[in-house]
PDB file of N, CA and C in Angstrom:
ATOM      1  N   UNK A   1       1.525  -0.283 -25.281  1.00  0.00           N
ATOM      2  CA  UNK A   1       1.936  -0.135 -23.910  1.00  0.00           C
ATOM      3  C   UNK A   1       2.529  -1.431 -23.366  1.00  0.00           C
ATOM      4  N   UNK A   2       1.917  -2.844 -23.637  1.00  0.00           N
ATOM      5  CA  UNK A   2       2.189  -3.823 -23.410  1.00  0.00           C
ATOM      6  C   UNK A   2       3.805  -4.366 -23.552  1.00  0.00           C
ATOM      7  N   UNK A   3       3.956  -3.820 -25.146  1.00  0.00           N
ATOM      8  CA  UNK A   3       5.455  -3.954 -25.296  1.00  0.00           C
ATOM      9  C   UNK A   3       6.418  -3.156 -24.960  1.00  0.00           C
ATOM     10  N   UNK A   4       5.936  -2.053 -24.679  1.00  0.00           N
ATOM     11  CA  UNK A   4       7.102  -0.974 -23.898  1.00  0.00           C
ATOM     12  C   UNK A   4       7.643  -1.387 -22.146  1.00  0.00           C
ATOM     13  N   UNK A   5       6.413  -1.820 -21.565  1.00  0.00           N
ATOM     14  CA  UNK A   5       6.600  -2.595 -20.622  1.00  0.00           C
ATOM     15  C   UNK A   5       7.464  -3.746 -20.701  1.00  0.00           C
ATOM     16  N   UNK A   6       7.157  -4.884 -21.466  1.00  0.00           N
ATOM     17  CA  UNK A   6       8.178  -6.057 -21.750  1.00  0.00           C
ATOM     18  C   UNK A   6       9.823  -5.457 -22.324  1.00  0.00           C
ATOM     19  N   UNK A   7       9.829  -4.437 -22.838  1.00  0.00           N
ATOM     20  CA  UNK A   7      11.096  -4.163 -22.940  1.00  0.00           C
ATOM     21  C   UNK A   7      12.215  -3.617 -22.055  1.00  0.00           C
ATOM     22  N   UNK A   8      11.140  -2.713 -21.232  1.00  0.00           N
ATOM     23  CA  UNK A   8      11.676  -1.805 -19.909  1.00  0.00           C
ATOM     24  C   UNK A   8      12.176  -2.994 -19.177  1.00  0.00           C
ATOM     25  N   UNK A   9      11.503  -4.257 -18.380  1.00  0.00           N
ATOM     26  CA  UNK A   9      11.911  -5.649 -17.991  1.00  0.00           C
ATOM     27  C   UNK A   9      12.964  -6.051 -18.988  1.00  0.00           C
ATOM     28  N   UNK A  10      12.657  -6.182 -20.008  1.00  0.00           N
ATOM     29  CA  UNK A  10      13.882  -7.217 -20.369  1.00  0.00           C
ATOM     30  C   UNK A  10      15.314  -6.353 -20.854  1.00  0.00           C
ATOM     31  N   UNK A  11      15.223  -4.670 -20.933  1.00  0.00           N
ATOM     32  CA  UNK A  11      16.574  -4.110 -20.243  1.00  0.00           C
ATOM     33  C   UNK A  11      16.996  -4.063 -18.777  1.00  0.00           C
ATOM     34  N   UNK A  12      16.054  -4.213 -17.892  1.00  0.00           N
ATOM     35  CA  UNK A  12      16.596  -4.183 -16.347  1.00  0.00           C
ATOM     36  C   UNK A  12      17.201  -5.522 -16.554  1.00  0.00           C
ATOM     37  N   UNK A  13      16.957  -6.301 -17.155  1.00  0.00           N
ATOM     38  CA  UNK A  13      17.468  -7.942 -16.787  1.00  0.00           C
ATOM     39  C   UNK A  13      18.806  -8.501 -17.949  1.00  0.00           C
ATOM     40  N   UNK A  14      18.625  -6.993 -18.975  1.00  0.00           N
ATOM     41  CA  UNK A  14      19.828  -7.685 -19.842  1.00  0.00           C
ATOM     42  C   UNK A  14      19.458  -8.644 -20.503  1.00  0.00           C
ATOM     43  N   UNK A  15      18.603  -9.052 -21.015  1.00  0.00           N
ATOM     44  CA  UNK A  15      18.593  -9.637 -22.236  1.00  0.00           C
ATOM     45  C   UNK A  15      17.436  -9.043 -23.386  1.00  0.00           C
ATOM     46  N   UNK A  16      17.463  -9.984 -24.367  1.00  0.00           N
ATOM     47  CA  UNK A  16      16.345  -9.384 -25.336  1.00  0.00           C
ATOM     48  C   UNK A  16      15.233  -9.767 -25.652  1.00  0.00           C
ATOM     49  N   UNK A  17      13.840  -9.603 -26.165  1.00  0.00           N
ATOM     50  CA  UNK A  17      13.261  -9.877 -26.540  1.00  0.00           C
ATOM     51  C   UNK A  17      12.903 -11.224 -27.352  1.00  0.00           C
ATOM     52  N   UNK A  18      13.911 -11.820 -28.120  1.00  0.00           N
ATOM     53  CA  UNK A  18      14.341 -13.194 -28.722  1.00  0.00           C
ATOM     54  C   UNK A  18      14.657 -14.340 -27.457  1.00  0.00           C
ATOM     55  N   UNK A  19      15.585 -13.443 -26.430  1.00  0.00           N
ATOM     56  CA  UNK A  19      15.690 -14.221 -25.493  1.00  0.00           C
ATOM     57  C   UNK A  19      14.843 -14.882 -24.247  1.00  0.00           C
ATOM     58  N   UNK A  20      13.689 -13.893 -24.347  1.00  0.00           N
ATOM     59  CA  UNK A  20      12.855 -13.997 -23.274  1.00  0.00           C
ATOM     60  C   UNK A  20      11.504 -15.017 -24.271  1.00  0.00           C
ATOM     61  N   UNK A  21      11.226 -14.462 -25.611  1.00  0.00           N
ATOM     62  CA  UNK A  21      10.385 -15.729 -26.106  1.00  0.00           C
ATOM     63  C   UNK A  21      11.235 -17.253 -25.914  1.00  0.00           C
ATOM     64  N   UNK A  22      12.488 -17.365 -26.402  1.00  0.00           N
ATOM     65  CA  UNK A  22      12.974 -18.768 -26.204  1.00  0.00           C
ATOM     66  C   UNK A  22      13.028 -19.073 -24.407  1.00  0.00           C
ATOM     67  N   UNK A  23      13.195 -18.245 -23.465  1.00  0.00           N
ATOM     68  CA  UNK A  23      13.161 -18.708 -22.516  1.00  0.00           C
ATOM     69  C   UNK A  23      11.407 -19.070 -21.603  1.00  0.00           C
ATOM     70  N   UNK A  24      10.500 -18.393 -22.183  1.00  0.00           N
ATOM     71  CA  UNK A  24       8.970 -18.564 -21.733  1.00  0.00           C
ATOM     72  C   UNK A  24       8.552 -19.635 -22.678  1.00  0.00           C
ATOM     73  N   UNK A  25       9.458 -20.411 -23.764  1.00  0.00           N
ATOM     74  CA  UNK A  25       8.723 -21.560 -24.596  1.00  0.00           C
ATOM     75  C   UNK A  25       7.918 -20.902 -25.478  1.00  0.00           C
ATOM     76  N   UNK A  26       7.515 -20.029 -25.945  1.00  0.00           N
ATOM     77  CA  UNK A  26       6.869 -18.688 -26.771  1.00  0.00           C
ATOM     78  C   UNK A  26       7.869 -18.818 -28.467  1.00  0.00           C
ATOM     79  N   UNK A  27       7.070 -18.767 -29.263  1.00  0.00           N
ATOM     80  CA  UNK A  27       7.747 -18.651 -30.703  1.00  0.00           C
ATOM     81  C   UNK A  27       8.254 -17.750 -30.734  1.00  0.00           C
ATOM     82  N   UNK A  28       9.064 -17.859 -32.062  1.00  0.00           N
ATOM     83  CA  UNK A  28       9.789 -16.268 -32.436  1.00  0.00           C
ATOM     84  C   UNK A  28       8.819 -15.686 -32.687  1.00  0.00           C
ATOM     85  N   UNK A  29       9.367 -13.906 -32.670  1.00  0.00           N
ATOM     86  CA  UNK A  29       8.676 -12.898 -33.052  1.00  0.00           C
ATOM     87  C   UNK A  29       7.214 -13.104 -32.344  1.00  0.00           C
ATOM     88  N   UNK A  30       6.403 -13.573 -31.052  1.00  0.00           N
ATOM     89  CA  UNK A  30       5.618 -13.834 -30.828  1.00  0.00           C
ATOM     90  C   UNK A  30       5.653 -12.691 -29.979  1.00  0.00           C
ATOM     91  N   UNK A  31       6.426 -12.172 -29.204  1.00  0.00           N
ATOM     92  CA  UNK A  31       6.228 -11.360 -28.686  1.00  0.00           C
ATOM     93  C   UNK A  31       5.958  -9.744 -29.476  1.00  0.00           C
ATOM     94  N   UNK A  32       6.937  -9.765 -30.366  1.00  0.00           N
ATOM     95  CA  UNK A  32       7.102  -8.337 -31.614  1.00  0.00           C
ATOM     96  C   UNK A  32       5.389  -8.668 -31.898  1.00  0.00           C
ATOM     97  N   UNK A  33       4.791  -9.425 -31.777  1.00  0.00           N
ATOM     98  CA  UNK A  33       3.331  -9.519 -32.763  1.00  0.00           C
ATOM     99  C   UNK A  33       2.278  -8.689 -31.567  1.00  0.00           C
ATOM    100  N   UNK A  34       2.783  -9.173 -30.519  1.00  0.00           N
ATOM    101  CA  UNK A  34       1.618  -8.357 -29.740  1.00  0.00           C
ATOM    102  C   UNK A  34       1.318  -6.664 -29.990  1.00  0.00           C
ATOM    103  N   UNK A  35       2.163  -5.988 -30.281  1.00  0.00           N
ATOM    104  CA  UNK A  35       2.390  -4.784 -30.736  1.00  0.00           C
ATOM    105  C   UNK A  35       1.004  -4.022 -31.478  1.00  0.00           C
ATOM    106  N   UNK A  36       0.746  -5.442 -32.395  1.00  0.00           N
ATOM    107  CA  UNK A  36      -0.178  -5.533 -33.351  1.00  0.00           C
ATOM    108  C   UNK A  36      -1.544  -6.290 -33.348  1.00  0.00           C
ATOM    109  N   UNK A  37      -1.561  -6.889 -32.635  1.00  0.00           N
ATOM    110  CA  UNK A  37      -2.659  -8.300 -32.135  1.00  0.00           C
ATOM    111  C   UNK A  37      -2.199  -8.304 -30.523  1.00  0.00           C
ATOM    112  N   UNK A  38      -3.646  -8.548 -30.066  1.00  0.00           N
ATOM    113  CA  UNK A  38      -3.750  -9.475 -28.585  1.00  0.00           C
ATOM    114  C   UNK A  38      -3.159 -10.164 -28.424  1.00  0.00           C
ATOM    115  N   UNK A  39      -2.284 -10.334 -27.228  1.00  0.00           N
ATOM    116  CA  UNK A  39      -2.069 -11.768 -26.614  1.00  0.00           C
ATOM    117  C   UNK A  39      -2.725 -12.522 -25.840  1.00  0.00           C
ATOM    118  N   UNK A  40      -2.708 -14.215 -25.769  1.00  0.00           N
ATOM    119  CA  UNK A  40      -3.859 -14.457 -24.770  1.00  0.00           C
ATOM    120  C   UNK A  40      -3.068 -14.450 -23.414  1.00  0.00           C
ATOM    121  N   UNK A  41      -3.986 -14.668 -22.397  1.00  0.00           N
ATOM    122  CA  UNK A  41      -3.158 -14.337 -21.300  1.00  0.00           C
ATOM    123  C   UNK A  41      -2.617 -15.728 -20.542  1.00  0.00           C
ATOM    124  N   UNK A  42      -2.714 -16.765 -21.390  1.00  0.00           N
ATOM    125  CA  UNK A  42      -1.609 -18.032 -20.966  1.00  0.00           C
ATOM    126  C   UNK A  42       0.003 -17.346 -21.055  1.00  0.00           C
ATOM    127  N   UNK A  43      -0.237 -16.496 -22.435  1.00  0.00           N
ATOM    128  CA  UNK A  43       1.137 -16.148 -22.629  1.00  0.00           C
ATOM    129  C   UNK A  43       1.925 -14.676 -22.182  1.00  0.00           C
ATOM    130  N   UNK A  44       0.442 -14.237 -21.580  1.00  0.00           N
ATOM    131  CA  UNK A  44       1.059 -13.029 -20.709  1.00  0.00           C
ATOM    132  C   UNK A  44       1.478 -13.383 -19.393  1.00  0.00           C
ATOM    133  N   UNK A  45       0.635 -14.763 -18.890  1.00  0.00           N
ATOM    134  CA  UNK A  45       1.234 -15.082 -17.621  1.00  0.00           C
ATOM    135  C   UNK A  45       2.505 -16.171 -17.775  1.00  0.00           C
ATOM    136  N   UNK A  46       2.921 -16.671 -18.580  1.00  0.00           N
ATOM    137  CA  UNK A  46       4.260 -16.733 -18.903  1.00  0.00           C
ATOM    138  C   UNK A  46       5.060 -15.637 -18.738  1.00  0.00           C
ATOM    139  N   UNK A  47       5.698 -14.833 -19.522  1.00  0.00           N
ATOM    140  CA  UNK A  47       6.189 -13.621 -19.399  1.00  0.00           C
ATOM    141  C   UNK A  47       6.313 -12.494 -17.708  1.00  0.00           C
ATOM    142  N   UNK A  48       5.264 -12.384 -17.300  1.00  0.00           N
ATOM    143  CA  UNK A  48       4.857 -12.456 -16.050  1.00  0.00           C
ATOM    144  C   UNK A  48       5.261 -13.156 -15.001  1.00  0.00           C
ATOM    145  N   UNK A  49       5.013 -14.670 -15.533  1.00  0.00           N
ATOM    146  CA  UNK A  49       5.937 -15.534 -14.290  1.00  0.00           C
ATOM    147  C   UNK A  49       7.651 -15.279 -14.455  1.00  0.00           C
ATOM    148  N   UNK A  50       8.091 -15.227 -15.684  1.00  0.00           N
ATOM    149  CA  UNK A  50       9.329 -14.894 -15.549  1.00  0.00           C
ATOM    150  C   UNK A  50      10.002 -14.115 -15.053  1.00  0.00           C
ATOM    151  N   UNK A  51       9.582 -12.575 -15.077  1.00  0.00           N
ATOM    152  CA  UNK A  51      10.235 -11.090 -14.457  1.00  0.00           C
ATOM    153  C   UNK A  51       9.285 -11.998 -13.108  1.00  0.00           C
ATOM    154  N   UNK A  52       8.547 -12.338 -12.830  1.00  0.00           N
ATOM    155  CA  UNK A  52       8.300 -12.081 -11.355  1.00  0.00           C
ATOM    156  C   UNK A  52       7.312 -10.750 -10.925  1.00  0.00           C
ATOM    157  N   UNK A  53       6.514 -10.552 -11.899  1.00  0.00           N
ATOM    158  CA  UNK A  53       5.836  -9.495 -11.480  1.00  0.00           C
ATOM    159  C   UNK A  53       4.080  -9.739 -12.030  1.00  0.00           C
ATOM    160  N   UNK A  54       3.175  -9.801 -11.410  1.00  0.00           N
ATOM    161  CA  UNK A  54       2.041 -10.176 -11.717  1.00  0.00           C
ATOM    162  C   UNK A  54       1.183  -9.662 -12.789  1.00  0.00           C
ATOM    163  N   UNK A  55       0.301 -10.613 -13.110  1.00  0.00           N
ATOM    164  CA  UNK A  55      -0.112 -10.747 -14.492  1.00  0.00           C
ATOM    165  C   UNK A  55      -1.021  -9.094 -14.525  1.00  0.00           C
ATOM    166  N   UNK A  56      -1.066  -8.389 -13.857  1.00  0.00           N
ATOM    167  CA  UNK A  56      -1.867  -7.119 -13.924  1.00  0.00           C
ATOM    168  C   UNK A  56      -0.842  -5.864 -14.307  1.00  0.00           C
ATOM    169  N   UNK A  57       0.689  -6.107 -13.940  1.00  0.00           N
ATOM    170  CA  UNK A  57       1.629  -5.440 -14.078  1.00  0.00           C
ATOM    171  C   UNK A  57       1.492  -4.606 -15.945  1.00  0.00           C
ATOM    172  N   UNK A  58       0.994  -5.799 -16.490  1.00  0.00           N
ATOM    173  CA  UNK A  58       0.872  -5.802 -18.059  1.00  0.00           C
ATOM    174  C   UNK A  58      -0.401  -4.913 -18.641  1.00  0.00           C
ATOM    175  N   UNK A  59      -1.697  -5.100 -18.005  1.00  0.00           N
ATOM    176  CA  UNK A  59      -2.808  -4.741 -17.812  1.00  0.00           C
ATOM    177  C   UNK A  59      -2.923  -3.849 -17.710  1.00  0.00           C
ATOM    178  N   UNK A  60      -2.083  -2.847 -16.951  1.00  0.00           N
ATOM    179  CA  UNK A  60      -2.610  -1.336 -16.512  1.00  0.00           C
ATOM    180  C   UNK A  60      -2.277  -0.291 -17.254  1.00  0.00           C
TER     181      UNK A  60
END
């Protein structure tokens, strides 16, 4: 659910997934991993601070 969310955001905004880890300081493929593994939530509230939408947006 987590990543269907991050994708729905990062088509409203036009870019990709590659683009949004290099722009939150986040490794490659760090985001593709959550899919599969937890993220901690330093790096969900990265992501979060970027779209501008709060760290619970991800959560629900």
């Amino acid at each position: 659910m987590l990543i269907k969310k991050i994708k729905v955001l990062c088509k409203k905004n036009n870019i990709n997934i590659g683009q949004l880890e290099r722009a939150t300081g986040l490794g490659f493929a760090t985001i593709r991993k959550w899919d599969k593994s937890s993220p901690n939530m330093k790096n969900i509230k990265k992501v979060a601070d970027y779209f501008g939408v709060p760290v619970t947006y991800f959560l629900d």
